[in-house]
C-alpha atoms as a PDB file:
ATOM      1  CA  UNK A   1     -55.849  10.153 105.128  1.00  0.00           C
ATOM      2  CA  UNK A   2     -58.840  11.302 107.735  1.00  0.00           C
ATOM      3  CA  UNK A   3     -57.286  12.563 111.102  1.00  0.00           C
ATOM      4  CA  UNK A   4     -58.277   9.676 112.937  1.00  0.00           C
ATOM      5  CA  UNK A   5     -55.389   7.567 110.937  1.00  0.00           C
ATOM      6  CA  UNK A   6     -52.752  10.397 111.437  1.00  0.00           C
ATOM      7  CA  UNK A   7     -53.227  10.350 114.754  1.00  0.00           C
ATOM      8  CA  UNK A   8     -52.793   6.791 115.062  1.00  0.00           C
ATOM      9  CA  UNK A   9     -49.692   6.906 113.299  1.00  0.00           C
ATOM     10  CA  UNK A  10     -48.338  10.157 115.497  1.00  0.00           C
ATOM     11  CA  UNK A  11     -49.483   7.725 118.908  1.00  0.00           C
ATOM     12  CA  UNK A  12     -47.764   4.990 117.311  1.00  0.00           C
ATOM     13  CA  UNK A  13     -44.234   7.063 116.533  1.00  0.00           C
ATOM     14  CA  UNK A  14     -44.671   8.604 120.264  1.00  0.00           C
ATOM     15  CA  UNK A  15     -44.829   5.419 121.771  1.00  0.00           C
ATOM     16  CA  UNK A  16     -42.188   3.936 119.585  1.00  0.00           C
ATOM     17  CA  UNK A  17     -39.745   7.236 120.914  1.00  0.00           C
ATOM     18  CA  UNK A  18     -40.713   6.134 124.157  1.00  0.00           C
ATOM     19  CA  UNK A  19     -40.189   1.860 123.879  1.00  0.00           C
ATOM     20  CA  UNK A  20     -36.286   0.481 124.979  1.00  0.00           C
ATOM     21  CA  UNK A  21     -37.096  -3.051 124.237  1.00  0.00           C
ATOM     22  CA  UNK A  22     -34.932  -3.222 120.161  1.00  0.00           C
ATOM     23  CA  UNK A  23     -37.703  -5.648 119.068  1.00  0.00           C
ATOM     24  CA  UNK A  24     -40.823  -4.334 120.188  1.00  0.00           C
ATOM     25  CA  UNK A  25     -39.226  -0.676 118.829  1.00  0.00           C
ATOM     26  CA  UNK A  26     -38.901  -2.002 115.454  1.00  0.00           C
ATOM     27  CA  UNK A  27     -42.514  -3.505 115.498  1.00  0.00           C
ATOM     28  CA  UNK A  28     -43.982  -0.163 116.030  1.00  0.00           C
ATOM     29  CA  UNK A  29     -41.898   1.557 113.662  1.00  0.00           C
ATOM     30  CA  UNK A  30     -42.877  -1.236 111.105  1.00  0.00           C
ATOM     31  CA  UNK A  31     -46.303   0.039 111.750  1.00  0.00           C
ATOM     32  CA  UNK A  32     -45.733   3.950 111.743  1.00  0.00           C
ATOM     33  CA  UNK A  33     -42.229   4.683 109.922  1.00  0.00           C
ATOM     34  CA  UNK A  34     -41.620   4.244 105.825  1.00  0.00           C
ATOM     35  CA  UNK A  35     -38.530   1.952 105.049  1.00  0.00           C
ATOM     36  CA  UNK A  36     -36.760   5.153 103.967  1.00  0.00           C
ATOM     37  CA  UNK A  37     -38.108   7.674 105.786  1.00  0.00           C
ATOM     38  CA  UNK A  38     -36.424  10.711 106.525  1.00  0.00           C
ATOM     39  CA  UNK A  39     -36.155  11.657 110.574  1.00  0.00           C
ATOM     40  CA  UNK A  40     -34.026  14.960 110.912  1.00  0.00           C
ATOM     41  CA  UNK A  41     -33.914  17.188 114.211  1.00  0.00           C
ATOM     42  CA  UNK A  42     -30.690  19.316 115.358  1.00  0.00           C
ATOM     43  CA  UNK A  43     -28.208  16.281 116.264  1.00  0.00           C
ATOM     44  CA  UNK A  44     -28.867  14.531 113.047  1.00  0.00           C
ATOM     45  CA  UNK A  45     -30.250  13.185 110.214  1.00  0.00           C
ATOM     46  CA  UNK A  46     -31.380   9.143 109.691  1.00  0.00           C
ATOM     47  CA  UNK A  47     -32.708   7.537 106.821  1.00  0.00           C
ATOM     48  CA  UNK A  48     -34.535   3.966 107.110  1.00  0.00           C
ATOM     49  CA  UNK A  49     -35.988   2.699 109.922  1.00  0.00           C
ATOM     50  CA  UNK A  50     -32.992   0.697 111.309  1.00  0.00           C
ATOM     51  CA  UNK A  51     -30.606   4.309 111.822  1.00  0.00           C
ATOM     52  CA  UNK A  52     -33.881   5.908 113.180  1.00  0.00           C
ATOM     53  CA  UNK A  53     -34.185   2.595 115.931  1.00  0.00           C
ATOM     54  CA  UNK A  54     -30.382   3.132 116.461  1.00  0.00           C
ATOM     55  CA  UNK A  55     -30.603   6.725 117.583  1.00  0.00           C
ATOM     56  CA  UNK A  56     -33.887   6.379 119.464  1.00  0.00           C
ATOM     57  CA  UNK A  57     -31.961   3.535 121.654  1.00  0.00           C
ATOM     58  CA  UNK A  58     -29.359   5.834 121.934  1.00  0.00           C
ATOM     59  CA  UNK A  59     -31.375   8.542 123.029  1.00  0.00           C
ATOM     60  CA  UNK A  60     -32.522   6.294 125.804  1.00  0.00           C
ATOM     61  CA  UNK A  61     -29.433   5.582 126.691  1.00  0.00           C
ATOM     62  CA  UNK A  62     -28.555   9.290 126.958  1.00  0.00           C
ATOM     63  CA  UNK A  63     -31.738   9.810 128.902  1.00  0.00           C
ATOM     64  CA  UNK A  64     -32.873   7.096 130.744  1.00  0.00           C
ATOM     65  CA  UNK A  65     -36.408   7.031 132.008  1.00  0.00           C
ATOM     66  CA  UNK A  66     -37.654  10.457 129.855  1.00  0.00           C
ATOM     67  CA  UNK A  67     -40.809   9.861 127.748  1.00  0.00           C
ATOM     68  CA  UNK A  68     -42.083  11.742 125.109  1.00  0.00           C
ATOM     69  CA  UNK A  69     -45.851  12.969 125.486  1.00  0.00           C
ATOM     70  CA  UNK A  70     -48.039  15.444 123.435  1.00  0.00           C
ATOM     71  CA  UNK A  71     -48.984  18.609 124.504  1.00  0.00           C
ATOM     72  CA  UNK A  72     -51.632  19.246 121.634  1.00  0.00           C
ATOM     73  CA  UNK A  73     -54.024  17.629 119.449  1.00  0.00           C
ATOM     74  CA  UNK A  74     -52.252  16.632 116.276  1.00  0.00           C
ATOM     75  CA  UNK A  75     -52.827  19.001 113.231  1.00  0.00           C
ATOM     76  CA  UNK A  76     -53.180  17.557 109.625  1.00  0.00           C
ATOM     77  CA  UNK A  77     -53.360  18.507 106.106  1.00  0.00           C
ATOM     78  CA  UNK A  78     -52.970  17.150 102.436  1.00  0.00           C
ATOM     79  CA  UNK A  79     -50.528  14.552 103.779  1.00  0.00           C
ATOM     80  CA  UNK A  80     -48.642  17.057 106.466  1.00  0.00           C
ATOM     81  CA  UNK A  81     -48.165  17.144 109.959  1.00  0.00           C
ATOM     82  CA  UNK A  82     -47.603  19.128 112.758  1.00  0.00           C
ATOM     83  CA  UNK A  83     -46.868  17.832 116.802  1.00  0.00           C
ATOM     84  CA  UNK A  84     -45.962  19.836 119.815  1.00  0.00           C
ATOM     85  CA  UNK A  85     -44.205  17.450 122.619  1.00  0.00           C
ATOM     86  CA  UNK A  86     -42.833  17.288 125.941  1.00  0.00           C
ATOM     87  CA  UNK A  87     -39.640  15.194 126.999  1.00  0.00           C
ATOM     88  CA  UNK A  88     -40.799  14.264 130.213  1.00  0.00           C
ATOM     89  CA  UNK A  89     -38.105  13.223 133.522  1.00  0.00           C
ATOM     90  CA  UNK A  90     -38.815  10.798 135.255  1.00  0.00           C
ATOM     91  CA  UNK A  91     -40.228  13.076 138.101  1.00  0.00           C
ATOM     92  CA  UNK A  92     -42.417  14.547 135.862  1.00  0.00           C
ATOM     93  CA  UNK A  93     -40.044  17.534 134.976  1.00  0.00           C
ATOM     94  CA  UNK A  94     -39.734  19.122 131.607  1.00  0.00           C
ATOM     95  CA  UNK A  95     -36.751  17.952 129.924  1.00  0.00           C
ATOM     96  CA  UNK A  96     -37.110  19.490 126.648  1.00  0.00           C
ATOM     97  CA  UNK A  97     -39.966  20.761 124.622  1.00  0.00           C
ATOM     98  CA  UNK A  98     -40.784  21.196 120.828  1.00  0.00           C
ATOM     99  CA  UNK A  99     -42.745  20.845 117.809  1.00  0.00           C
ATOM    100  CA  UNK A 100     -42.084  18.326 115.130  1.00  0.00           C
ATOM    101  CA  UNK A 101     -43.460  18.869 111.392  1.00  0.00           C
ATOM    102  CA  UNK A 102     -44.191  15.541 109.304  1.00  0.00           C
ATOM    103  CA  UNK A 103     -45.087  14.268 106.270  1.00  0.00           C
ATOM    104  CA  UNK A 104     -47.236  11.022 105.677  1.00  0.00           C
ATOM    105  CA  UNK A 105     -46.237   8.727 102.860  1.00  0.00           C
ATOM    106  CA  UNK A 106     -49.313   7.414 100.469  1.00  0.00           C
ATOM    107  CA  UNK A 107     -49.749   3.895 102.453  1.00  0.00           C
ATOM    108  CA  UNK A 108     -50.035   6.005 105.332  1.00  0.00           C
ATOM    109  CA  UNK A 109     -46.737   5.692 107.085  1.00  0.00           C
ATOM    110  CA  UNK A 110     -44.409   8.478 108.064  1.00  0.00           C
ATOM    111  CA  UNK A 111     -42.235   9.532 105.133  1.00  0.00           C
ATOM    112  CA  UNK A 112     -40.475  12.813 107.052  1.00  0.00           C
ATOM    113  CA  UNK A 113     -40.199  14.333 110.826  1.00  0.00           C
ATOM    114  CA  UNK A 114     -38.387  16.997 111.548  1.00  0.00           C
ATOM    115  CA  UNK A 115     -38.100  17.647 115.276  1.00  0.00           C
ATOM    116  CA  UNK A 116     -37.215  21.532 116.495  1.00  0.00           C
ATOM    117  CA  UNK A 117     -36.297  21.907 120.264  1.00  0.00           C
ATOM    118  CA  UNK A 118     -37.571  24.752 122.011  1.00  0.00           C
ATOM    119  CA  UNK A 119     -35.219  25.289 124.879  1.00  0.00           C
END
């Protein structure tokens, strides 16, 4: 997969962290997320796109109006992936910050993310 389609998939998952509309979130994790990928970061574990939707709606219910942004260019190899984010207030603020490490499936959808939290 070149690293022009990884990082189409990575801008599609960020945006689909960062949608609160249920239908338009599971159109863009249609186009990003395998049917049984794996997402895993410290609060839990979700397998399938439909648990993954669940907890990013959640999420924004937790934290309304924080957005998820990339703070580097996205770094790829032999079907691995790593990010480094910023959850973003709505006053521009740092929430949260963190890398994520990822695994693309062979039709070129997500298979694994693991997020790690910084601070």
């Amino acid at each position: 997969m070149s690293a022009e389609a990884v990082k189409s998939v990575i801008d599609t998952y960020v945006s689909a962290w960062n949608e609160t509309d249920a239908n338009a979130l599971q159109t863009r994790l249609a186009d990003c997320w395998d049917a049984s990928g794996v997402y895993t970061d410290p609060n839990i574990q979700t397998k399938g796109r439909k648990q993954l939707a669940d907890y990013m709606l959640g999420f924004h219910q937790n934290v309304p109006s924080a957005t998820f942004v990339l703070t580097d260019n996205v770094v790829s190899h032999h079907g691995q992936l790593h990010i480094r984010w910023e959850l973003v207030g709505p006053n521009r603020q740092i929430l949260q910050n963190g890398n994520s490490f990822g695994e693309v499936s062979a039709d070129g959808k997500l298979a694994r993310m693991t997020g790690f939290f910084a601070n």
